[in-house]
C-alpha atoms as a PDB file:
ATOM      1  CA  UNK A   1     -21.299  91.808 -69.527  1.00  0.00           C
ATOM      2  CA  UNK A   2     -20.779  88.778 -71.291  1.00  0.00           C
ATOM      3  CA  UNK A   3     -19.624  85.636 -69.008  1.00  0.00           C
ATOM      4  CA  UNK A   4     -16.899  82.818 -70.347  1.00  0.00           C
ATOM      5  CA  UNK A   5     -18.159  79.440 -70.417  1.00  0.00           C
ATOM      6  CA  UNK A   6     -16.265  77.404 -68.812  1.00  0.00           C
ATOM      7  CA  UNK A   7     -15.750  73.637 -70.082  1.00  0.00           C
ATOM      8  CA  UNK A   8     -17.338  71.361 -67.272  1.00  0.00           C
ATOM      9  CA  UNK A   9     -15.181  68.893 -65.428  1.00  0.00           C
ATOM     10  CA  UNK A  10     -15.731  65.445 -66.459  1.00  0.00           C
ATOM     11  CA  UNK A  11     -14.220  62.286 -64.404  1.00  0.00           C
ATOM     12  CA  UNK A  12     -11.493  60.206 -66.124  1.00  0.00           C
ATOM     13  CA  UNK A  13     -12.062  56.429 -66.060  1.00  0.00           C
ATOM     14  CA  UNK A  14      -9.557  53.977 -65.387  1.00  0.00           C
ATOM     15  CA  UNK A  15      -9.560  51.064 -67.222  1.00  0.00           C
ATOM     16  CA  UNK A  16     -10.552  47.778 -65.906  1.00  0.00           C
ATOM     17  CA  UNK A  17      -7.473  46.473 -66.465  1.00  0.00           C
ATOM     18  CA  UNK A  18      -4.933  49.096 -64.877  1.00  0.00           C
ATOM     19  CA  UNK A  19      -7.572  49.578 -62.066  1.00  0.00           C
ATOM     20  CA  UNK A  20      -6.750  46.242 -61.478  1.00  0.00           C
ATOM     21  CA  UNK A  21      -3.144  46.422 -61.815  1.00  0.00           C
ATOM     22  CA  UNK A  22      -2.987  49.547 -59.135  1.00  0.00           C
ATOM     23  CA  UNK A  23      -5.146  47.690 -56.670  1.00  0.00           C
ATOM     24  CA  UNK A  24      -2.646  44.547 -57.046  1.00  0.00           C
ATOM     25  CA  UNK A  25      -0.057  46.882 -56.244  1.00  0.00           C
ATOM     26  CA  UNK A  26      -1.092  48.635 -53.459  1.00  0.00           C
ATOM     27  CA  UNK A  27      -1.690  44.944 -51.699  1.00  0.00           C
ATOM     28  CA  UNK A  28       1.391  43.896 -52.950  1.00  0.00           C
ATOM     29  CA  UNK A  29       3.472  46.800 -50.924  1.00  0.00           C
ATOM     30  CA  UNK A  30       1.380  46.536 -48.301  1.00  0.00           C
ATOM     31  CA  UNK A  31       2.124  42.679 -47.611  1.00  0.00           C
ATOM     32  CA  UNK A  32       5.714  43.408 -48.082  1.00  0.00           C
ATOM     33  CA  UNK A  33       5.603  45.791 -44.961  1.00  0.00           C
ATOM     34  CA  UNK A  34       4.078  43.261 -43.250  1.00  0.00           C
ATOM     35  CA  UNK A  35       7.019  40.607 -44.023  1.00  0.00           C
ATOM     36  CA  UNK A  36       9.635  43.537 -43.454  1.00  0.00           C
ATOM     37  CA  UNK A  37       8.101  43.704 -39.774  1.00  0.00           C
ATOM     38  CA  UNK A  38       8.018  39.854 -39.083  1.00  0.00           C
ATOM     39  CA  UNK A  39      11.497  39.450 -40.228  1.00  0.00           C
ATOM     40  CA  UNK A  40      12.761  42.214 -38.478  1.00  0.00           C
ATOM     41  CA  UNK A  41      10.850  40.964 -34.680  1.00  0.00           C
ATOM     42  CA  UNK A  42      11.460  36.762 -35.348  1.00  0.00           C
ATOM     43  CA  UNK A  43      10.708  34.571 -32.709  1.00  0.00           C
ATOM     44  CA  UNK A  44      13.556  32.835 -32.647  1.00  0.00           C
ATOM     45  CA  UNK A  45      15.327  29.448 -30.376  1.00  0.00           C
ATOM     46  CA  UNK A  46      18.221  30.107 -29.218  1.00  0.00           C
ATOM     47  CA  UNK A  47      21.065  27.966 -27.412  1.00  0.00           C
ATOM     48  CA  UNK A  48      23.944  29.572 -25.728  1.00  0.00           C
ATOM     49  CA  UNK A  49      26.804  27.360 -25.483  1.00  0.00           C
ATOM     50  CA  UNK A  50      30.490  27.377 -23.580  1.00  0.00           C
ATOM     51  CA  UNK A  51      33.050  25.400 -23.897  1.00  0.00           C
ATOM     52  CA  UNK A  52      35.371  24.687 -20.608  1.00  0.00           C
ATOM     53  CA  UNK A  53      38.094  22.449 -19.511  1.00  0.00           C
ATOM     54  CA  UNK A  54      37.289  22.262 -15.801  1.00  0.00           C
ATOM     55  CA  UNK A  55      38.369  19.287 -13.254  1.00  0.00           C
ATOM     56  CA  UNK A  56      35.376  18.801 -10.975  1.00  0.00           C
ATOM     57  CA  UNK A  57      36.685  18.877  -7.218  1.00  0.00           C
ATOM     58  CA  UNK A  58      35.594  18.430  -3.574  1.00  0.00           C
ATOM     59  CA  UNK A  59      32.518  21.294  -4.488  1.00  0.00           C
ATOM     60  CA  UNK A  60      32.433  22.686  -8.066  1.00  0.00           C
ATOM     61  CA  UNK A  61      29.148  24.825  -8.909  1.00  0.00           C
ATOM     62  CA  UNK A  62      28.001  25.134 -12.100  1.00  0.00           C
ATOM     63  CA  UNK A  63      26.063  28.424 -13.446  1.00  0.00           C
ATOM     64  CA  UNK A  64      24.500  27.321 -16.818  1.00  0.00           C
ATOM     65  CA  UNK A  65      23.626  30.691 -17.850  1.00  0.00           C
ATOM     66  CA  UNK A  66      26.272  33.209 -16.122  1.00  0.00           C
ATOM     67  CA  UNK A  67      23.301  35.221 -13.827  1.00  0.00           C
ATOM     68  CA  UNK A  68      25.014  34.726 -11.123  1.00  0.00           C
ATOM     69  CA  UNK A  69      23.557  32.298  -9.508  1.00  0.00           C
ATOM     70  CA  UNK A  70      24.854  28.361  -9.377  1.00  0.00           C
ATOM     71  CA  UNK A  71      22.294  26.271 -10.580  1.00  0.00           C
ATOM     72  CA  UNK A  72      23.865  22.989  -9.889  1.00  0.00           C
ATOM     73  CA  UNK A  73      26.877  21.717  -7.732  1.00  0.00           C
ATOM     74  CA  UNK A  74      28.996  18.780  -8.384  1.00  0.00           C
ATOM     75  CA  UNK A  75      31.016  16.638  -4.872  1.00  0.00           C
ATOM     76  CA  UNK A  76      33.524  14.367  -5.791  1.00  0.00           C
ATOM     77  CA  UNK A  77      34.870  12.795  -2.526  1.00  0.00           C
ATOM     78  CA  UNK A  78      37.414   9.964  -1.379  1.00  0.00           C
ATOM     79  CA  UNK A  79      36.976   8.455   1.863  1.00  0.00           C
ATOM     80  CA  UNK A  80      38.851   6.222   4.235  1.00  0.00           C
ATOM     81  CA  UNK A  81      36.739   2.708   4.380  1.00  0.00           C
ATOM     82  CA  UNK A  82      37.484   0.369   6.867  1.00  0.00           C
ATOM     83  CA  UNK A  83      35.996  -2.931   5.649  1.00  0.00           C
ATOM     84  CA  UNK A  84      36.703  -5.726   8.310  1.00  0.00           C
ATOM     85  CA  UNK A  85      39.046  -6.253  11.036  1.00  0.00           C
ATOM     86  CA  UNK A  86      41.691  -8.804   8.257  1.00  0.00           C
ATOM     87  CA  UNK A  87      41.759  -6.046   5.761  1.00  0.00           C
ATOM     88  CA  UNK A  88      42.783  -2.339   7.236  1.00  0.00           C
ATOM     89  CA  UNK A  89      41.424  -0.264   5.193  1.00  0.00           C
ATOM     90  CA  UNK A  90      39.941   0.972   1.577  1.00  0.00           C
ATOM     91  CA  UNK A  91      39.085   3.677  -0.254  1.00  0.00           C
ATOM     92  CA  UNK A  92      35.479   5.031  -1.526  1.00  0.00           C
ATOM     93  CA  UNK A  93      35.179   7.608  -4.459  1.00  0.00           C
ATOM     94  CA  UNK A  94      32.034   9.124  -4.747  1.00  0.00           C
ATOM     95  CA  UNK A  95      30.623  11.710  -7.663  1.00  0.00           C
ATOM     96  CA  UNK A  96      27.444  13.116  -7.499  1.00  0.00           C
ATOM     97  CA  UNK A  97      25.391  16.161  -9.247  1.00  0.00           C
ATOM     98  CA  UNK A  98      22.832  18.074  -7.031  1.00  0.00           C
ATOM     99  CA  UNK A  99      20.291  20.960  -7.917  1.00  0.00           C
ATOM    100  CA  UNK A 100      21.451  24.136  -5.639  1.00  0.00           C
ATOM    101  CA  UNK A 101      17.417  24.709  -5.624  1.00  0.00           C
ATOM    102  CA  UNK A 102      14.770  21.731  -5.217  1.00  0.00           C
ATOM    103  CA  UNK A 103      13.472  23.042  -8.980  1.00  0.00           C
ATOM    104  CA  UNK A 104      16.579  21.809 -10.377  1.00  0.00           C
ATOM    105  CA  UNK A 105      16.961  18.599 -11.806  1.00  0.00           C
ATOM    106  CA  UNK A 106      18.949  16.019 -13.580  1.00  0.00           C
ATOM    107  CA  UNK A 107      17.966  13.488 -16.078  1.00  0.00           C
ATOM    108  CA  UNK A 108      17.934   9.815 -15.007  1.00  0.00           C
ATOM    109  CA  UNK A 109      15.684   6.352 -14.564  1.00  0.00           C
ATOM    110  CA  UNK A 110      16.803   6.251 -11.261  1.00  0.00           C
ATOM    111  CA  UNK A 111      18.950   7.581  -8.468  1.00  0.00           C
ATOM    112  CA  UNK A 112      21.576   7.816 -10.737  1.00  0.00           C
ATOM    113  CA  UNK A 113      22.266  10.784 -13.324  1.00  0.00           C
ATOM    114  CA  UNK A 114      21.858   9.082 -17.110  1.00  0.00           C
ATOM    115  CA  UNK A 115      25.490   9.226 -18.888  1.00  0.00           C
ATOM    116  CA  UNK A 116      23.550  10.259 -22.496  1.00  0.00           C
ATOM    117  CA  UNK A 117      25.200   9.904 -25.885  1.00  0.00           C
ATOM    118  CA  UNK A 118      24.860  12.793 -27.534  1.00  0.00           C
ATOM    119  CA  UNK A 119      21.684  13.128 -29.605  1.00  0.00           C
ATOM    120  CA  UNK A 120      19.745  12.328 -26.527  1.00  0.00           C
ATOM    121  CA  UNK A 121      16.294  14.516 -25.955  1.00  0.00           C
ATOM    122  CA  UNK A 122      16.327  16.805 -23.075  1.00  0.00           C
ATOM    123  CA  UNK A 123      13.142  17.643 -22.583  1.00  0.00           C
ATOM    124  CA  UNK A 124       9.639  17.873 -20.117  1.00  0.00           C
ATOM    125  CA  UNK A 125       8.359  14.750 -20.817  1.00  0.00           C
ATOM    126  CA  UNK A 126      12.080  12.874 -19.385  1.00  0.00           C
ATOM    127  CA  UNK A 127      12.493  11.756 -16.351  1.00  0.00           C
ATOM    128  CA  UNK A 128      14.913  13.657 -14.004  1.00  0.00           C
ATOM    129  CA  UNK A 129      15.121  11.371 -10.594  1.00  0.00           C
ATOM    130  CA  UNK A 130      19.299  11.153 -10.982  1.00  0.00           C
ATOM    131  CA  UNK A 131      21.587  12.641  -8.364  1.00  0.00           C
ATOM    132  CA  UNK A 132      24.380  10.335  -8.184  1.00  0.00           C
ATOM    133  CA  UNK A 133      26.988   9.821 -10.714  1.00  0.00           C
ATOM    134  CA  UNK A 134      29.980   7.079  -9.726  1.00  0.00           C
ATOM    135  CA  UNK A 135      31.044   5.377  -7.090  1.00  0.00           C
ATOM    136  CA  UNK A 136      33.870   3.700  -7.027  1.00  0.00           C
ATOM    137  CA  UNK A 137      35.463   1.433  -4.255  1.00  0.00           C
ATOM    138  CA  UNK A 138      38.945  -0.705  -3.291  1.00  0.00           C
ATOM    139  CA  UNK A 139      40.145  -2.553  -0.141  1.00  0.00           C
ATOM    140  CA  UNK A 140      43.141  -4.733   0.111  1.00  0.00           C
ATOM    141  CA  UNK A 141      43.449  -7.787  -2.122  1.00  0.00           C
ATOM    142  CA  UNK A 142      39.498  -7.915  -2.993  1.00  0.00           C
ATOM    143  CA  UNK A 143      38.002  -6.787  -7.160  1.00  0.00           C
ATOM    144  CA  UNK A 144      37.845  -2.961  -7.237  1.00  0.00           C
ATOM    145  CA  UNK A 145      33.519  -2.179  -7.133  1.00  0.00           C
ATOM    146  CA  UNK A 146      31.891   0.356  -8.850  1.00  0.00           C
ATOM    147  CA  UNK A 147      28.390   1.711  -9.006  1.00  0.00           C
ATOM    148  CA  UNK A 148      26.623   4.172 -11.674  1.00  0.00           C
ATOM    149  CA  UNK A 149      26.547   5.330 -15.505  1.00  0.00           C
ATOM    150  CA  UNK A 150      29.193   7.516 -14.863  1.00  0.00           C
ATOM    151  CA  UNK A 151      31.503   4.552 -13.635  1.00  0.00           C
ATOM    152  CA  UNK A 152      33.520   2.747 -16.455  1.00  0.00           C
ATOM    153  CA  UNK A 153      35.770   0.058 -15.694  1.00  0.00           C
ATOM    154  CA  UNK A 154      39.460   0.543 -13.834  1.00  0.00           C
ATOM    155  CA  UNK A 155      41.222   2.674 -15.778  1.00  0.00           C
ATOM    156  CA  UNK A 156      38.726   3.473 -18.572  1.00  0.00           C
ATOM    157  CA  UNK A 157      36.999   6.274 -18.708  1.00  0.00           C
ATOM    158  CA  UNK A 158      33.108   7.697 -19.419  1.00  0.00           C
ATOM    159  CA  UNK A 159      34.176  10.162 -22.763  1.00  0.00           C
ATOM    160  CA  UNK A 160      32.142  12.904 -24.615  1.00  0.00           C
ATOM    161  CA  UNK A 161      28.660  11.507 -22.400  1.00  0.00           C
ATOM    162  CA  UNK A 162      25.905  14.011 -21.195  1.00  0.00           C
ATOM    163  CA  UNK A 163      24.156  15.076 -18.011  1.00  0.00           C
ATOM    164  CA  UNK A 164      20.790  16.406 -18.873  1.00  0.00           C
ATOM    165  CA  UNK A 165      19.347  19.336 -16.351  1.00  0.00           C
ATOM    166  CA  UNK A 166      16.326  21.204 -15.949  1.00  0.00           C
ATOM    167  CA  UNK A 167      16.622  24.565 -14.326  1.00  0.00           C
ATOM    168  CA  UNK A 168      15.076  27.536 -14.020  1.00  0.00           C
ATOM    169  CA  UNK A 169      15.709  31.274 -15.172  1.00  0.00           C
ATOM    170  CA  UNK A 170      13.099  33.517 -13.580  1.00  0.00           C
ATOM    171  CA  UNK A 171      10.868  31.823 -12.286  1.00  0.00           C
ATOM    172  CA  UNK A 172      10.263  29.675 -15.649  1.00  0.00           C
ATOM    173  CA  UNK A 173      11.688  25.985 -16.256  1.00  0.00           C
ATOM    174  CA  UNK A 174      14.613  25.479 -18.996  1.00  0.00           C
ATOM    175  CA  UNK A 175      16.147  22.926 -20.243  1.00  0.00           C
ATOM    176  CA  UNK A 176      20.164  21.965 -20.471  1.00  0.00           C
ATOM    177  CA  UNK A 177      23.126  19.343 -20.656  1.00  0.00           C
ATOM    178  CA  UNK A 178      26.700  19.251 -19.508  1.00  0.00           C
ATOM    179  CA  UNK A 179      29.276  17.198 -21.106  1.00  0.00           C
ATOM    180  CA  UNK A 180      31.838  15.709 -19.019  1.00  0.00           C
ATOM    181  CA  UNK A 181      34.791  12.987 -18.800  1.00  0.00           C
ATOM    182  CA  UNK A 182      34.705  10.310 -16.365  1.00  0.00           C
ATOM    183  CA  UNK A 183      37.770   8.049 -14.985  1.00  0.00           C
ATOM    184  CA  UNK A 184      37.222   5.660 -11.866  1.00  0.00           C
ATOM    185  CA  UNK A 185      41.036   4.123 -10.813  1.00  0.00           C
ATOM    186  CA  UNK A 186      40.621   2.115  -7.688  1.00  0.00           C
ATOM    187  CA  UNK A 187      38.545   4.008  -4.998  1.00  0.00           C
ATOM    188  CA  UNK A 188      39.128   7.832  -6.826  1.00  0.00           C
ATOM    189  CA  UNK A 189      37.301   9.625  -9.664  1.00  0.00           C
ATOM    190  CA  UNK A 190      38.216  11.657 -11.910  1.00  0.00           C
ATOM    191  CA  UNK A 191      35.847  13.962 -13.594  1.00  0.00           C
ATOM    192  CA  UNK A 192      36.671  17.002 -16.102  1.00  0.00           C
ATOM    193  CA  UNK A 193      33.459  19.397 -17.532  1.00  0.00           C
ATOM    194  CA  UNK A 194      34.468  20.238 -21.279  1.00  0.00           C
ATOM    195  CA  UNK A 195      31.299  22.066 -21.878  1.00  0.00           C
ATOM    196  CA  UNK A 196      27.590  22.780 -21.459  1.00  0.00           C
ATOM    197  CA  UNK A 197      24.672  24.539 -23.276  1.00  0.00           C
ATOM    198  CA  UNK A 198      20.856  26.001 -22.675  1.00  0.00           C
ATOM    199  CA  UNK A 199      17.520  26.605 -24.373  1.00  0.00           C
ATOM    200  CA  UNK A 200      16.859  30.213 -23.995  1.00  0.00           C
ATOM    201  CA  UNK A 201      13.114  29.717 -23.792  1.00  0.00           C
ATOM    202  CA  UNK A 202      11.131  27.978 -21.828  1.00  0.00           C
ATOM    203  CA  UNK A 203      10.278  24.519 -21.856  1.00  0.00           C
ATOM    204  CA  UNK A 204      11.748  23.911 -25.241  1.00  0.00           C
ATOM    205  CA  UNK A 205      13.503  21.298 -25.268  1.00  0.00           C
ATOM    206  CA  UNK A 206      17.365  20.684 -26.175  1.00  0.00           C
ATOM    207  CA  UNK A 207      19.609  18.038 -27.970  1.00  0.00           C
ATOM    208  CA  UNK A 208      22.334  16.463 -25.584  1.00  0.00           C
ATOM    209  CA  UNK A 209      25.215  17.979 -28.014  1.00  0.00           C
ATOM    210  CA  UNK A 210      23.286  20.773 -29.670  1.00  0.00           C
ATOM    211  CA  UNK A 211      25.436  23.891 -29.369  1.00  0.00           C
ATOM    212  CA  UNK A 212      22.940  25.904 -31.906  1.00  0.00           C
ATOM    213  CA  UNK A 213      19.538  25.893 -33.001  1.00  0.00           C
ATOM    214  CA  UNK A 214      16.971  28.263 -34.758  1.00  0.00           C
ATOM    215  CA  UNK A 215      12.968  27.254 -34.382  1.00  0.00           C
ATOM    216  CA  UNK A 216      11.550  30.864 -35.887  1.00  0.00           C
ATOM    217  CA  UNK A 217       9.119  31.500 -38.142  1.00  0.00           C
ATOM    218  CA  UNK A 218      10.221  33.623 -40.977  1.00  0.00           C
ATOM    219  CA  UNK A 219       8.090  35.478 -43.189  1.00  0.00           C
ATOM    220  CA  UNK A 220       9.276  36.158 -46.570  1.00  0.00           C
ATOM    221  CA  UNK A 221       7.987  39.017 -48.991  1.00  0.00           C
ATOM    222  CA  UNK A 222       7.344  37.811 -52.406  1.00  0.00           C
ATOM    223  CA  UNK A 223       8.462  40.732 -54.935  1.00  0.00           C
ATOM    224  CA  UNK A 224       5.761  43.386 -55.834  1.00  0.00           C
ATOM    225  CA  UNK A 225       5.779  41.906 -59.838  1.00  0.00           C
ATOM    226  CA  UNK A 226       4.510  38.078 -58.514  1.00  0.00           C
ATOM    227  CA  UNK A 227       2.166  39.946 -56.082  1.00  0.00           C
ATOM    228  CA  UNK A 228       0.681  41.581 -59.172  1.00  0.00           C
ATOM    229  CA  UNK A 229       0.665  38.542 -61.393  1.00  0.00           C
ATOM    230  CA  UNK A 230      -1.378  36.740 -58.524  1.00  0.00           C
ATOM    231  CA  UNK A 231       1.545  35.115 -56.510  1.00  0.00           C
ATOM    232  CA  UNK A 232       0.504  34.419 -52.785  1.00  0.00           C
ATOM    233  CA  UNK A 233       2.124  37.149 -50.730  1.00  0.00           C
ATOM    234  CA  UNK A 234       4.317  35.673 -48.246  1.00  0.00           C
ATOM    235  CA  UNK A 235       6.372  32.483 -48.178  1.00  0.00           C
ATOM    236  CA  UNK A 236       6.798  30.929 -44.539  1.00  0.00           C
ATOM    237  CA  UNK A 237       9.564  28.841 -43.870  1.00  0.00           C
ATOM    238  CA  UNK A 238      10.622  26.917 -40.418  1.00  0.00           C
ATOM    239  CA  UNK A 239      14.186  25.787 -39.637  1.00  0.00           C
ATOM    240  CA  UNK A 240      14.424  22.595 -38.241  1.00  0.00           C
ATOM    241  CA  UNK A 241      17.120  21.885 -34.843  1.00  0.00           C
ATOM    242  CA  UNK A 242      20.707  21.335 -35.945  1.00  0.00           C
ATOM    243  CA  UNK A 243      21.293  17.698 -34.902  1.00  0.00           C
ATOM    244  CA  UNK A 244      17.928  16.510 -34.461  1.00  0.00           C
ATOM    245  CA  UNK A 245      17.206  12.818 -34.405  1.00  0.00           C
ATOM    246  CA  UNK A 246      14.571  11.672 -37.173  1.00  0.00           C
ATOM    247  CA  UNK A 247      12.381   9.951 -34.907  1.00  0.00           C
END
């Protein structure tokens, strides 16, 4: 019996150069799957904001982030004030902010609540030791009196200014701002919230103003062809805060 020979397998050798060229590849498309995965699971800012056209009475509560649950409460109260026996009577206006829990806050130097332009910083390193807002006073024949940030002269009013708040979601402190109108007349106030905003995480501060804002880290997948040719794999780029002050 005679047996066929059969031709001996022999291993076929890449070239140096397309071994090369295959290895680029394969890190190329796996670097791309890593930036489809970042992009698609950013850690992202983000600030949810509501406009309103609300006229702050006796007790209005404000829920910054519509849980449920007031965070702070604004009192706006007139009051008989009898001064001295010549002059009968007068009347007291009196606006105030107040955290419904002791973790809630509200920006200011002092007792009284900061009226901040907008651009202000809200954040942990300000000092949030204001409560009252206006008060505003009148009795017979004597100059009307006022008191507070929030107070403008008789007749003119606080426009477009910012409280700043600190609150808390869960346990976990966040940062905020309301926007509000402010006209003292005599012994009365008149206050109307036009809108207000929150960070969504923690600690981060906000702009007084800022309605949006993006602080994520995106990774970006250079094409497979650069990859090859040696390009770096990933470009990272960071947003900056819409309305941020350059200082």
């Amino acid at each position: 019996m005679e047996w066929s020979a059969r031709p001996l397998k022999v291993p076929f050798r890449l070239s140096d150069s397309l071994h090369h060229k295959l290895n680029m590849y394969a890190l190329g498309a796996s670097a791309a799957g890593v930036g489809v995965l970042a992009m698609a699971h950013p850690a992202q800012a983000k600030i949810i904001y509501r406009p309103a056209n609300e006229s702050i009475g006796p007790t209005t509560f404000l829920d910054l982030n519509h849980d449920g649950i007031n965070d702070f409460k604004f009192i706006n109260t007139v009051r008989t004030s009898f001064r001295r026996p010549e002059c009968s009577q007068g009347t007291v206006g009196n606006l105030a902010v107040y955290g419904v829990n002791s973790a809630n806050k509200i920006f200011g130097q002092s007792v009284w609540a900061s009226a901040l332009p907008a651009g202000s910083y809200i954040r942990p390193t300000g000092k949030f030791l204001g409560q009252g807002m206006a008060r505003a006073f009148a009795a017979c024949s004597e100059p009307e009196g006022r008191d507070g940030f929030w107070a403008g002269g008789s007749g003119r009013g606080i426009e477009h200014r910012y409280l700043g708040l600190k609150f808390v979601i869960n346990g976990e402190i966040h940062f905020g701002w309301a926007r509000l109108n402010v006209v003292t007349s005599g012994g009365t106030i008149q206050a109307t919230l036009t809108g207000y905003a929150y960070e969504t995480i923690p600690n981060k501060r906000i702009i007084a103003g800022q309605t949006k804002g993006n602080d994520g880290m995106t990774l970006r997948p250079a094409s497979l062809g650069s990859l090859a040719a040696g390009a770096s794999a990933t470009q990272a780029s960071r947003s900056g805060e819409s309305g941020t002050p350059n200082h």
